[in-house]
PDB file of N, CA and C in Angstrom:
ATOM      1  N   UNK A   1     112.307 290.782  63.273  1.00  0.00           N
ATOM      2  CA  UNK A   1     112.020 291.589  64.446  1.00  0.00           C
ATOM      3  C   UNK A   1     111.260 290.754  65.490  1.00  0.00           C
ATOM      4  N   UNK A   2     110.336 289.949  64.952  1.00  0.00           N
ATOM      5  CA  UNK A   2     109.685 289.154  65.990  1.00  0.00           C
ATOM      6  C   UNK A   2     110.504 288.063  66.845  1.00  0.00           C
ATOM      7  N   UNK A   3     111.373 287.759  65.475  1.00  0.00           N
ATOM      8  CA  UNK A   3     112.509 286.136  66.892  1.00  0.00           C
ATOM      9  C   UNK A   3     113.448 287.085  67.430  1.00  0.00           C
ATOM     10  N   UNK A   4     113.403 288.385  67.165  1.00  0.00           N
ATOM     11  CA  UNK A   4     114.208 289.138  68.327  1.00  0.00           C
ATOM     12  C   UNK A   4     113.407 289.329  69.351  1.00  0.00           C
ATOM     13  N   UNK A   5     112.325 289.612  69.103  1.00  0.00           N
ATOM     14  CA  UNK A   5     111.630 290.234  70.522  1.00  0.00           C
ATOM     15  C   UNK A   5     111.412 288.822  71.330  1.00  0.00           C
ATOM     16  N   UNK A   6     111.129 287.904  70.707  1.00  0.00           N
ATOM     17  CA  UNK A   6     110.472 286.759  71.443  1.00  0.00           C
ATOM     18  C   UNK A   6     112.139 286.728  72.174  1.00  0.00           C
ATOM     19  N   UNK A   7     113.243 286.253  71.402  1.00  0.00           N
ATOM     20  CA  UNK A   7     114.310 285.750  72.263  1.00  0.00           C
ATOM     21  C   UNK A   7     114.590 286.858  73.308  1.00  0.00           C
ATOM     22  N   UNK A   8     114.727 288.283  73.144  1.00  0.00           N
ATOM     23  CA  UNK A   8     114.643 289.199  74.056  1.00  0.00           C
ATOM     24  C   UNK A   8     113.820 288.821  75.658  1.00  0.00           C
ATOM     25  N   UNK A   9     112.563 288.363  75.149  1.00  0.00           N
ATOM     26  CA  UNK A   9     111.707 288.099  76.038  1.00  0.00           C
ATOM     27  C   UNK A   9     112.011 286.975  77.014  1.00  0.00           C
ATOM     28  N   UNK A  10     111.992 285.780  76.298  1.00  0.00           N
ATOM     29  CA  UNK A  10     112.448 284.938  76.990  1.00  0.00           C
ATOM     30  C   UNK A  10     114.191 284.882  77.942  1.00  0.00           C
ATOM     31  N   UNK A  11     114.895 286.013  77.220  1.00  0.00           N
ATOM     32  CA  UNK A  11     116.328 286.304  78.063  1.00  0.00           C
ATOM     33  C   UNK A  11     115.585 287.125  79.818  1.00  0.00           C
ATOM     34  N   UNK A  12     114.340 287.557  79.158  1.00  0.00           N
ATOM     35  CA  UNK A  12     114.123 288.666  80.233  1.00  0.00           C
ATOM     36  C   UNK A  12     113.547 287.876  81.481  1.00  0.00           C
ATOM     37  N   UNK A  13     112.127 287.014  80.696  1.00  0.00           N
ATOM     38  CA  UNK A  13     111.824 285.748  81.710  1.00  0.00           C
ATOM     39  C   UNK A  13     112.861 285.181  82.528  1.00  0.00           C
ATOM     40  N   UNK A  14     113.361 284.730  82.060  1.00  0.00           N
ATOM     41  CA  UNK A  14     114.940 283.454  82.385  1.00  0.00           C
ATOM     42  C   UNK A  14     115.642 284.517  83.652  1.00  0.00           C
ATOM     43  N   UNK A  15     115.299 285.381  83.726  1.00  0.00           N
ATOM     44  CA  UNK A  15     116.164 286.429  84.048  1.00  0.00           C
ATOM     45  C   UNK A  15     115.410 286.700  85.402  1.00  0.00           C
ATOM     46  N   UNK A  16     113.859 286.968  85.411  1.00  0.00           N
ATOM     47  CA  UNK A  16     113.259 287.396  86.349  1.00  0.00           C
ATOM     48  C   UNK A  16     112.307 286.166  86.484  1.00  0.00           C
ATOM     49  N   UNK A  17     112.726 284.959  86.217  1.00  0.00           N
ATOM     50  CA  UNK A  17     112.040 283.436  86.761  1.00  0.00           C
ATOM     51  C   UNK A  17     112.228 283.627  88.171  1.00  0.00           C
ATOM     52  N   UNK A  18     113.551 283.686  89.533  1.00  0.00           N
ATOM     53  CA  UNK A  18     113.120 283.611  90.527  1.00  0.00           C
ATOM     54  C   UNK A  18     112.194 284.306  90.975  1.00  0.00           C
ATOM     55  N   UNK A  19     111.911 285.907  90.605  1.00  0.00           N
ATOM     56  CA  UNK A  19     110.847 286.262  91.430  1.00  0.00           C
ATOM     57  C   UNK A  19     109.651 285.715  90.615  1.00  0.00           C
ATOM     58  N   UNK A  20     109.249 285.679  89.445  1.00  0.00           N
ATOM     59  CA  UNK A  20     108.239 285.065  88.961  1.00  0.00           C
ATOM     60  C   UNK A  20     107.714 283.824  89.593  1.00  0.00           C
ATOM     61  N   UNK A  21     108.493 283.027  89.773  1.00  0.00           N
ATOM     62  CA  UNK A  21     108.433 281.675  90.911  1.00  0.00           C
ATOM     63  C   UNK A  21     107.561 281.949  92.606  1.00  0.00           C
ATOM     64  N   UNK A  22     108.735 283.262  92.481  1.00  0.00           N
ATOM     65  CA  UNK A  22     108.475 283.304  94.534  1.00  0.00           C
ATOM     66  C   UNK A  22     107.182 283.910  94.302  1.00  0.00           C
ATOM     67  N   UNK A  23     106.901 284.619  93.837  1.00  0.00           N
ATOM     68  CA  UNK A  23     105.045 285.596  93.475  1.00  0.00           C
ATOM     69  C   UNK A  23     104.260 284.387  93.179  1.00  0.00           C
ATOM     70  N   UNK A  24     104.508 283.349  92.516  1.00  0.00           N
ATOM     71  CA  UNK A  24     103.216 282.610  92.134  1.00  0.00           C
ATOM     72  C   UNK A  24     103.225 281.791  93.332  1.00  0.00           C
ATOM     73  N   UNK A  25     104.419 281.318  94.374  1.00  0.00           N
ATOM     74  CA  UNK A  25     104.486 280.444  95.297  1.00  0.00           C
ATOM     75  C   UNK A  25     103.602 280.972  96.667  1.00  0.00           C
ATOM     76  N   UNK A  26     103.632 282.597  96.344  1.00  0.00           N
ATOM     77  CA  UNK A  26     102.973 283.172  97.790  1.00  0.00           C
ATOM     78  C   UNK A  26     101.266 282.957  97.499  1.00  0.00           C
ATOM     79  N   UNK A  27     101.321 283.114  95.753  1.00  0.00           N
ATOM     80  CA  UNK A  27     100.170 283.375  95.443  1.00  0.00           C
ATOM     81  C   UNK A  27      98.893 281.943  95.822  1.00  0.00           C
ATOM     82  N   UNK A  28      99.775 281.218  95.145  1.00  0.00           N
ATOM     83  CA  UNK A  28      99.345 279.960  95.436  1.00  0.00           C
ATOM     84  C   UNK A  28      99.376 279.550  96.701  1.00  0.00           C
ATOM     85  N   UNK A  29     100.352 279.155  97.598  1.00  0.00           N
ATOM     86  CA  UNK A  29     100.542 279.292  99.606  1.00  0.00           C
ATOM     87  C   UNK A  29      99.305 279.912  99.902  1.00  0.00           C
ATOM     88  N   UNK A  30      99.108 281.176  99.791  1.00  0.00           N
ATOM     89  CA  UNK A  30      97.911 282.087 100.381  1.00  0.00           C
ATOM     90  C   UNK A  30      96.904 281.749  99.989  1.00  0.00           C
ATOM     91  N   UNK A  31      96.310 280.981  98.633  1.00  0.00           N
ATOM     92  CA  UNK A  31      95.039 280.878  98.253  1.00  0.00           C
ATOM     93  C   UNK A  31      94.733 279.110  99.029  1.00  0.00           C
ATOM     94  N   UNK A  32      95.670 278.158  99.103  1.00  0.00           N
ATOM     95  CA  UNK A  32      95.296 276.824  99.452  1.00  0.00           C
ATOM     96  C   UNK A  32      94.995 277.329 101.078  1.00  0.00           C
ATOM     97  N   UNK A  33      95.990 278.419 101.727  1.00  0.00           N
ATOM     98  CA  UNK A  33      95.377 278.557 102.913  1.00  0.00           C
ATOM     99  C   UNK A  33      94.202 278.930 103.252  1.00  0.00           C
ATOM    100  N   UNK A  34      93.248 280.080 102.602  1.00  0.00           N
ATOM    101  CA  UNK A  34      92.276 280.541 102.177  1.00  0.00           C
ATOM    102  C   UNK A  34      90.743 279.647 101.546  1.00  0.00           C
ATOM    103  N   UNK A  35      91.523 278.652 100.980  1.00  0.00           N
ATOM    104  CA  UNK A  35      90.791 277.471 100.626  1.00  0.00           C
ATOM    105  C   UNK A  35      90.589 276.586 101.785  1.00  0.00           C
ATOM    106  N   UNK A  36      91.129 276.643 102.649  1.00  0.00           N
ATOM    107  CA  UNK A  36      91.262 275.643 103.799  1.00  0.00           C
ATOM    108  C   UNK A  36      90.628 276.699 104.764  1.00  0.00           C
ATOM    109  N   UNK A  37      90.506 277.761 105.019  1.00  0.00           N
ATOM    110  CA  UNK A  37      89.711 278.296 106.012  1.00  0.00           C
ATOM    111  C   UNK A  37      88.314 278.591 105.423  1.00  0.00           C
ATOM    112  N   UNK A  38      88.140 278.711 104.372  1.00  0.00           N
ATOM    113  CA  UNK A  38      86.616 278.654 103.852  1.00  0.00           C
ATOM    114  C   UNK A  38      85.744 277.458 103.428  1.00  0.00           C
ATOM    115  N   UNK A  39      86.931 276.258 103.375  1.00  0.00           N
ATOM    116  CA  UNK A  39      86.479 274.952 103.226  1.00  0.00           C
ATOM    117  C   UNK A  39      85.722 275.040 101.957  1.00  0.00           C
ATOM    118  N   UNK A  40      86.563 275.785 100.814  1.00  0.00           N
ATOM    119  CA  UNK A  40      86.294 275.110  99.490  1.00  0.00           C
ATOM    120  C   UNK A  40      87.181 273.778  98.628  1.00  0.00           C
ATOM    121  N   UNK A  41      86.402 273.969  97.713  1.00  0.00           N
ATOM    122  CA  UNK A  41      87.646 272.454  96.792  1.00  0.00           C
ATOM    123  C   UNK A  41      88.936 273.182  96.435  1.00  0.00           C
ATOM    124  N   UNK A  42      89.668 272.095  96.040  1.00  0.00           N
ATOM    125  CA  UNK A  42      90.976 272.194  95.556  1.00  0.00           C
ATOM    126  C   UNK A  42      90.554 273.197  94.277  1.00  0.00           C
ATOM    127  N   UNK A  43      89.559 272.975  93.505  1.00  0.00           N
ATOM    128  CA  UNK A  43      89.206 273.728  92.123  1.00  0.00           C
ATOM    129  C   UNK A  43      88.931 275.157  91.865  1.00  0.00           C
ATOM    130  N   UNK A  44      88.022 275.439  93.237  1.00  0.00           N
ATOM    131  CA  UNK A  44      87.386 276.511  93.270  1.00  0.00           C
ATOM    132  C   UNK A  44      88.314 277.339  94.398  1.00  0.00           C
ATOM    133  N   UNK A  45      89.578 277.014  94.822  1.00  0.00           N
ATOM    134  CA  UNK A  45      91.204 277.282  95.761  1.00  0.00           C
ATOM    135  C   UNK A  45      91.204 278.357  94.198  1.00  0.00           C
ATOM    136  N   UNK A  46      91.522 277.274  93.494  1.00  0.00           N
ATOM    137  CA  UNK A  46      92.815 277.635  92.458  1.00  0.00           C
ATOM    138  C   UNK A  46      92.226 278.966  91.634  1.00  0.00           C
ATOM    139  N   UNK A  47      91.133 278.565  91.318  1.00  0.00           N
ATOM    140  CA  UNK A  47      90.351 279.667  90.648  1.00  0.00           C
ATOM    141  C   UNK A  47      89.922 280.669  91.262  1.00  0.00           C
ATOM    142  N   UNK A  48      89.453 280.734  92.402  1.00  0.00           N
ATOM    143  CA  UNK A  48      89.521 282.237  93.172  1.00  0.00           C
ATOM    144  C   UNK A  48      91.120 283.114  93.160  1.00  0.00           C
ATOM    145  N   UNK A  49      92.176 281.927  93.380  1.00  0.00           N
ATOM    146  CA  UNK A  49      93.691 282.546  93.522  1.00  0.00           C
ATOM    147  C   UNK A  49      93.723 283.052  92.666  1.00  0.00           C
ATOM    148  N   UNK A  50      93.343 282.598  91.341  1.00  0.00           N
ATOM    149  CA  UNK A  50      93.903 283.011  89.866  1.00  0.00           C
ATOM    150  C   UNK A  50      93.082 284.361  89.537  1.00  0.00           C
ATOM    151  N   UNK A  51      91.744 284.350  90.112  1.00  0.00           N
ATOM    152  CA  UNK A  51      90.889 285.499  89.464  1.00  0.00           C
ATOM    153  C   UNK A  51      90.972 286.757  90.149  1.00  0.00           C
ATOM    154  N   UNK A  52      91.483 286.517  91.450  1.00  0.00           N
ATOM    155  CA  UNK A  52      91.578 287.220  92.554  1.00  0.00           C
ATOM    156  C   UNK A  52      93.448 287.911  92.085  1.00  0.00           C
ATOM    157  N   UNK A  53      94.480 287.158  91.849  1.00  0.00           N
ATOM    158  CA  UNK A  53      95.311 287.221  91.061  1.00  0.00           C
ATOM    159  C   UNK A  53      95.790 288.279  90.107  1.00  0.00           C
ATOM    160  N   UNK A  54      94.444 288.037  89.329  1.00  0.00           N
ATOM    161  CA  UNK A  54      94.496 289.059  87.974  1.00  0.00           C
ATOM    162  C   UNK A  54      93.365 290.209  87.822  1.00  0.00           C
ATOM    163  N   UNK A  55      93.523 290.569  89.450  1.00  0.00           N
ATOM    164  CA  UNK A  55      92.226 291.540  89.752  1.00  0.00           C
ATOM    165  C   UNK A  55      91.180 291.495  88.784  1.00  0.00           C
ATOM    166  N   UNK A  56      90.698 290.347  88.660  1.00  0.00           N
ATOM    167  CA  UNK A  56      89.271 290.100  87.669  1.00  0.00           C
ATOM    168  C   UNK A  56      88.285 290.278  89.157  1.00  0.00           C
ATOM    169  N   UNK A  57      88.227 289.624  89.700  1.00  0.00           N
ATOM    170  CA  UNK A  57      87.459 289.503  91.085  1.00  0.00           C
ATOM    171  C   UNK A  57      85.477 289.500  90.557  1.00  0.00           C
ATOM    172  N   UNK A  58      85.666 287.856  90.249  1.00  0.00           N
ATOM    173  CA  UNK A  58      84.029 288.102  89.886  1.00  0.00           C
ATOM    174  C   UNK A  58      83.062 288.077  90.929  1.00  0.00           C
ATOM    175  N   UNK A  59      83.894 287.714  91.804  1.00  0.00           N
ATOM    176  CA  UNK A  59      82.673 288.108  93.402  1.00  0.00           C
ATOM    177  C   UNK A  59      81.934 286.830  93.600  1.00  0.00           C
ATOM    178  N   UNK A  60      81.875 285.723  92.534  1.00  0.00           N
ATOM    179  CA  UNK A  60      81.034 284.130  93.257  1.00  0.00           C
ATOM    180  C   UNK A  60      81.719 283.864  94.211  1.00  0.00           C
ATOM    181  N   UNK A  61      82.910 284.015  94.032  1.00  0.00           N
ATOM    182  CA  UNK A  61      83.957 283.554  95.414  1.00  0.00           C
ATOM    183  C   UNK A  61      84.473 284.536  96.612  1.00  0.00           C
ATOM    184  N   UNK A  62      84.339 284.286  98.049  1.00  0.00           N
ATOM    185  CA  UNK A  62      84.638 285.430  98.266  1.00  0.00           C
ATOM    186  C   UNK A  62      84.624 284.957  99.741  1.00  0.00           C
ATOM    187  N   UNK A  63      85.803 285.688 100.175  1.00  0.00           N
ATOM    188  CA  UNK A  63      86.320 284.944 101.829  1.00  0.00           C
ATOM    189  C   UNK A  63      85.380 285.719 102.909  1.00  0.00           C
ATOM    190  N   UNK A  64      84.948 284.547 103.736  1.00  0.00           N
ATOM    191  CA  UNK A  64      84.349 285.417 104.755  1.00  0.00           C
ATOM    192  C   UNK A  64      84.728 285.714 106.065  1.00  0.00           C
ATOM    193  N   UNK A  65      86.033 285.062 106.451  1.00  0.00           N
ATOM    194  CA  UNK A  65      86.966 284.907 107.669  1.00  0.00           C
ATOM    195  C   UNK A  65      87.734 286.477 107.524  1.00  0.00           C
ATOM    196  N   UNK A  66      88.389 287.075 108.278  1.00  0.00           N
ATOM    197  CA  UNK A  66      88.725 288.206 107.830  1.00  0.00           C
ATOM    198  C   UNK A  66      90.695 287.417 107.989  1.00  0.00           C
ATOM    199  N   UNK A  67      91.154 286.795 108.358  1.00  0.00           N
ATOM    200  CA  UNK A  67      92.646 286.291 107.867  1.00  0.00           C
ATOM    201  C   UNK A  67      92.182 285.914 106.251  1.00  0.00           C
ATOM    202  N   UNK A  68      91.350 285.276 105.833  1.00  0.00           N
ATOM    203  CA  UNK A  68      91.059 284.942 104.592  1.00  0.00           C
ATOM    204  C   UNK A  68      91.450 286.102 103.810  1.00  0.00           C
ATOM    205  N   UNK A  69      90.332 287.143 104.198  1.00  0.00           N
ATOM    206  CA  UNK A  69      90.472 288.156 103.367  1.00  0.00           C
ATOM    207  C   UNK A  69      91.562 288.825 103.438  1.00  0.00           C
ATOM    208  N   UNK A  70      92.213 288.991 104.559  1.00  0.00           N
ATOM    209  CA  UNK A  70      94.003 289.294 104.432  1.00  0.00           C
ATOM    210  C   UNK A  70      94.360 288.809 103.599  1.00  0.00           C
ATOM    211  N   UNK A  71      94.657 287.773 103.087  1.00  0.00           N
ATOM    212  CA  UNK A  71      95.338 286.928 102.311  1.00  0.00           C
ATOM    213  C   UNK A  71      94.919 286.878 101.192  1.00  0.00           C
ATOM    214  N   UNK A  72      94.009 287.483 100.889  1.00  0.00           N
ATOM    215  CA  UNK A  72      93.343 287.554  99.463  1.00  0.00           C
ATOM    216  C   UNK A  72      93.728 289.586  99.334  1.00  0.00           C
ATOM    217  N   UNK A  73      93.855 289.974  99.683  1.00  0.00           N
ATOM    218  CA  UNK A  73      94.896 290.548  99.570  1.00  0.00           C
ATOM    219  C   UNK A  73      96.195 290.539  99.404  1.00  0.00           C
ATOM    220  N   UNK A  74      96.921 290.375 100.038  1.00  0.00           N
ATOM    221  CA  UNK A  74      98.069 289.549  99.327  1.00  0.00           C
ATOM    222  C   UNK A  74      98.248 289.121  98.117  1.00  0.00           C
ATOM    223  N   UNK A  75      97.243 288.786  97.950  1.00  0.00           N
ATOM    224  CA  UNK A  75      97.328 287.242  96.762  1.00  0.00           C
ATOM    225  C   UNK A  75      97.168 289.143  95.452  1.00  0.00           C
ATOM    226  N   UNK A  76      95.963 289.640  95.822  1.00  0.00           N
ATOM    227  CA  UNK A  76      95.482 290.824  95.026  1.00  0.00           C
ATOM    228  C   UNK A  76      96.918 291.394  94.399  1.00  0.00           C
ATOM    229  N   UNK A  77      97.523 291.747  96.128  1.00  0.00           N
ATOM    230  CA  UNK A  77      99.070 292.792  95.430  1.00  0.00           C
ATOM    231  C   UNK A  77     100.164 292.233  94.710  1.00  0.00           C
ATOM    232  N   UNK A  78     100.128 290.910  95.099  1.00  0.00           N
ATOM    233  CA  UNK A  78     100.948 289.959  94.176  1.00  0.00           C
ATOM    234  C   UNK A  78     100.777 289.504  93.102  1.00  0.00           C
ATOM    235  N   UNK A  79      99.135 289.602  92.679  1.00  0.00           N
ATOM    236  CA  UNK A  79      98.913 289.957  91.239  1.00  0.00           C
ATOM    237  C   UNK A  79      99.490 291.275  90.203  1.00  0.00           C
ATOM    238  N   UNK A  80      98.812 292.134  91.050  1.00  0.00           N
ATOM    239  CA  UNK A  80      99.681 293.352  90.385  1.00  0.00           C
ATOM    240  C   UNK A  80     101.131 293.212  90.085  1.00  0.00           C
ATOM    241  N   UNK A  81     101.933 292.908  91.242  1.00  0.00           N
ATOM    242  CA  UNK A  81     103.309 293.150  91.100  1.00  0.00           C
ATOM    243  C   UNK A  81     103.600 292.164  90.118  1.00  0.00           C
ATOM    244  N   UNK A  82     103.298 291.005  89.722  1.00  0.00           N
ATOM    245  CA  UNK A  82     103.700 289.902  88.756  1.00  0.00           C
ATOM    246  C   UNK A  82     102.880 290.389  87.207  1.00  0.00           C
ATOM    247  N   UNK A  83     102.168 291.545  87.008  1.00  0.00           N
ATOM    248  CA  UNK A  83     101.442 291.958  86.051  1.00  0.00           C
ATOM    249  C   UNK A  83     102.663 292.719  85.672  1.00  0.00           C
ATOM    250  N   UNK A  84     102.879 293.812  86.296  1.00  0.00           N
ATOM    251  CA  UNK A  84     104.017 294.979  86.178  1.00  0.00           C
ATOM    252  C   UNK A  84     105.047 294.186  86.024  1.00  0.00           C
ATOM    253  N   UNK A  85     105.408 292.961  85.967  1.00  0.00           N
ATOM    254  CA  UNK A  85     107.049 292.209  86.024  1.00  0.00           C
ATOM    255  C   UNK A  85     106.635 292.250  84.418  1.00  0.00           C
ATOM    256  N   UNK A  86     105.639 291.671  84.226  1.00  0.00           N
ATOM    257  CA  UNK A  86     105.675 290.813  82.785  1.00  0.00           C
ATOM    258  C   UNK A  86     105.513 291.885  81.874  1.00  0.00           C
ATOM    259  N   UNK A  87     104.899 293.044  82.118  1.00  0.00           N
ATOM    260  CA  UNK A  87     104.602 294.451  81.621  1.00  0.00           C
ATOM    261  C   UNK A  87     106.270 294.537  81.273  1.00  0.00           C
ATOM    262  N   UNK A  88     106.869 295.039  82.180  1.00  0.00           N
ATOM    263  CA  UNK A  88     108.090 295.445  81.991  1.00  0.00           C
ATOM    264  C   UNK A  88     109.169 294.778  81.482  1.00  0.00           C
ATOM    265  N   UNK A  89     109.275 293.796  81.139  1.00  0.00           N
ATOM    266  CA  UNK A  89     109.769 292.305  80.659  1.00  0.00           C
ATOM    267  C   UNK A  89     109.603 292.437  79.043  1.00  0.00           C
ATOM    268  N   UNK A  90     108.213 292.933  78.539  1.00  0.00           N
ATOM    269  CA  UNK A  90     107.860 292.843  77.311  1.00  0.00           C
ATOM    270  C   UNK A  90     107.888 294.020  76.839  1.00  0.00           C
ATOM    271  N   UNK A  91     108.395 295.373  77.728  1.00  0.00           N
ATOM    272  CA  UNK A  91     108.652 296.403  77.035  1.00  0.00           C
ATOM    273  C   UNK A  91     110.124 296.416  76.656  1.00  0.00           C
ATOM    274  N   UNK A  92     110.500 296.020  77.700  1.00  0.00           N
ATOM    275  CA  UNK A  92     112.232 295.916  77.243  1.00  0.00           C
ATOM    276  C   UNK A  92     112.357 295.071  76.456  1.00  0.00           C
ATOM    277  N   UNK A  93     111.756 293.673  76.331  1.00  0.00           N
ATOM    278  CA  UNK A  93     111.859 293.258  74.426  1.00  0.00           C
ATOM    279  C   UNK A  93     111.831 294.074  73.039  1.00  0.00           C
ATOM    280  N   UNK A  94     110.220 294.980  73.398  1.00  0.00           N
ATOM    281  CA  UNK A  94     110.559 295.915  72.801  1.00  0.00           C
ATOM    282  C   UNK A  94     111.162 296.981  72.443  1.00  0.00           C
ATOM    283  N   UNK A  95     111.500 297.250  73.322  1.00  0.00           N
ATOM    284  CA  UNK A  95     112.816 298.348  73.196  1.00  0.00           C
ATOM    285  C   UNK A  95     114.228 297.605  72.759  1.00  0.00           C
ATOM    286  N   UNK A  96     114.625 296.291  72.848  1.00  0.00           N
ATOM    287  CA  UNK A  96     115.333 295.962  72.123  1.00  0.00           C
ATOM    288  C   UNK A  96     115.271 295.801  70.663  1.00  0.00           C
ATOM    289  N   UNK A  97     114.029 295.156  70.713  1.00  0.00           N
ATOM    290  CA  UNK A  97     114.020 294.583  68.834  1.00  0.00           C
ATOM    291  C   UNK A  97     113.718 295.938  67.964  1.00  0.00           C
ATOM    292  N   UNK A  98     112.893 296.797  68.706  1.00  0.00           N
ATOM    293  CA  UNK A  98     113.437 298.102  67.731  1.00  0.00           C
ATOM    294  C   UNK A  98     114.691 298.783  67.797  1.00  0.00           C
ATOM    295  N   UNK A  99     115.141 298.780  68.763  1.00  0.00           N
ATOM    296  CA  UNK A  99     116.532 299.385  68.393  1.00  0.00           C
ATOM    297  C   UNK A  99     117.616 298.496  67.751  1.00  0.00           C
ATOM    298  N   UNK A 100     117.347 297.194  67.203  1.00  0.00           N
ATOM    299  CA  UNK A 100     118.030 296.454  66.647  1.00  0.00           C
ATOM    300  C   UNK A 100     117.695 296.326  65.425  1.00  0.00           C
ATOM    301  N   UNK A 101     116.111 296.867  64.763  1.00  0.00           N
ATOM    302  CA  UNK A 101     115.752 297.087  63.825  1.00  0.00           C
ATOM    303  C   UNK A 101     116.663 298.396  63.097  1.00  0.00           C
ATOM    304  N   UNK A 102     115.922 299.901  63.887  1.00  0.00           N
ATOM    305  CA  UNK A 102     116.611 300.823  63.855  1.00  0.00           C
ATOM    306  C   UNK A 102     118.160 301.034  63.174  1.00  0.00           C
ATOM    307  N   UNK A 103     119.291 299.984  63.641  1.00  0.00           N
ATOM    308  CA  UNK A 103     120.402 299.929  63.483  1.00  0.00           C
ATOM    309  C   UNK A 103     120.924 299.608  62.522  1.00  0.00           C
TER     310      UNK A 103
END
Protein backbone atom coordinates (compact mmCIF):
# COMPACT_ATOMS: atom_id res chain seq x y z
CA UNK A 1 0.00 0.00 0.00
CA UNK A 2 2.77 2.37 0.71
CA UNK A 3 4.83 1.97 -2.96
CA UNK A 4 1.35 2.58 -4.17
CA UNK A 5 0.72 5.66 -2.51
CA UNK A 6 4.25 6.96 -2.86
CA UNK A 7 4.13 6.08 -6.82
CA UNK A 8 0.53 7.59 -6.86
CA UNK A 9 2.12 10.62 -5.43
CA UNK A 10 4.86 11.14 -7.35
CA UNK A 11 2.42 10.49 -10.77
CA UNK A 12 0.48 13.40 -9.07
CA UNK A 13 3.71 15.69 -8.50
CA UNK A 14 5.03 14.97 -12.13
CA UNK A 15 1.67 15.99 -13.03
CA UNK A 16 1.24 19.30 -11.17
CA UNK A 17 5.30 20.16 -11.39
CA UNK A 18 4.43 23.12 -13.81
CA UNK A 19 2.38 24.92 -11.46
CA UNK A 20 4.48 23.77 -8.52
CA UNK A 21 7.46 25.43 -10.44
CA UNK A 22 5.48 28.71 -11.49
CA UNK A 23 4.29 29.22 -7.43
CA UNK A 24 7.78 28.75 -6.14
CA UNK A 25 9.17 31.06 -9.14
CA UNK A 26 6.67 33.98 -8.07
CA UNK A 27 7.46 33.04 -4.62
CA UNK A 28 10.95 33.36 -4.87
CA UNK A 29 10.81 36.63 -7.79
CA UNK A 30 8.73 38.46 -5.03
CA UNK A 31 10.87 37.73 -2.01
CA UNK A 32 14.56 38.68 -3.87
CA UNK A 33 12.48 41.80 -4.86
CA UNK A 34 11.47 42.45 -1.30
CA UNK A 35 14.97 41.65 -0.25
CA UNK A 36 16.25 44.31 -2.47
CA UNK A 37 13.85 47.00 -1.27
CA UNK A 38 14.56 46.34 2.40
CA UNK A 39 18.21 45.81 1.73
CA UNK A 40 18.53 42.50 3.45
CA UNK A 41 21.03 39.46 2.62
CA UNK A 42 20.56 36.94 0.16
CA UNK A 43 19.93 34.58 3.53
CA UNK A 44 17.60 36.41 5.43
CA UNK A 45 15.59 37.06 1.32
CA UNK A 46 15.21 33.39 1.36
CA UNK A 47 14.10 32.81 4.81
CA UNK A 48 11.57 35.46 5.23
CA UNK A 49 10.15 34.02 1.55
CA UNK A 50 10.06 30.62 2.98
CA UNK A 51 8.50 31.55 6.47
CA UNK A 52 6.32 34.07 5.10
CA UNK A 53 5.52 31.15 2.46
CA UNK A 54 4.32 28.70 4.95
CA UNK A 55 2.33 31.29 6.90
CA UNK A 56 4.71 30.64 9.90
CA UNK A 57 5.37 34.50 9.92
CA UNK A 58 7.74 34.85 12.99
CA UNK A 59 7.69 38.61 12.74
CA UNK A 60 11.94 39.13 13.10
CA UNK A 61 11.49 39.85 9.52
CA UNK A 62 9.20 42.17 8.30
CA UNK A 63 8.83 44.68 5.26
CA UNK A 64 8.55 48.17 5.91
CA UNK A 65 8.04 49.71 2.31
CA UNK A 66 4.40 49.13 1.65
CA UNK A 67 5.22 47.50 -2.31
CA UNK A 68 7.29 45.19 0.01
CA UNK A 69 4.50 44.35 1.93
CA UNK A 70 2.37 43.84 -1.25
CA UNK A 71 4.53 41.33 -2.22
CA UNK A 72 4.77 39.60 0.85
CA UNK A 73 1.48 39.06 0.31
CA UNK A 74 1.65 37.49 -2.64
CA UNK A 75 4.34 35.46 -1.60
CA UNK A 76 1.58 34.70 1.72
CA UNK A 77 -1.29 33.56 -1.00
CA UNK A 78 1.09 31.61 -2.93
CA UNK A 79 1.95 29.81 0.03
CA UNK A 80 -1.41 28.74 0.67
CA UNK A 81 -2.24 27.85 -2.83
CA UNK A 82 1.04 25.54 -3.13
CA UNK A 83 -0.04 24.05 0.51
CA UNK A 84 -3.62 23.11 -0.92
CA UNK A 85 -1.74 21.67 -4.28
CA UNK A 86 0.32 19.30 -2.16
CA UNK A 87 -2.76 18.72 0.27
CA UNK A 88 -4.66 17.59 -2.63
CA UNK A 89 -1.93 15.65 -4.43
CA UNK A 90 -1.57 13.43 -1.26
CA UNK A 91 -5.16 12.87 -0.83
CA UNK A 92 -5.65 11.55 -4.16
CA UNK A 93 -2.68 9.13 -3.45
CA UNK A 94 -4.71 8.22 -0.91
CA UNK A 95 -7.68 7.65 -2.34
CA UNK A 96 -5.92 5.60 -4.76
CA UNK A 97 -3.88 3.16 -2.68
CA UNK A 98 -6.99 2.43 -0.73
CA UNK A 99 -9.09 1.73 -3.32
CA UNK A 100 -6.47 -0.50 -4.74
CA UNK A 101 -6.17 -2.10 -1.44
CA UNK A 102 -9.98 -2.40 -1.14
CA UNK A 103 -10.06 -4.34 -4.54
Amino acid sequence: MRRLFFATLFQQVSILWPIFSGILVIMVGSGIVIGQIEGWRIGETFYFTFITGLTIGYGDLAPKHTVARMLALLIGLSGIVLTGLVAAASVQALNAAGRDKAS
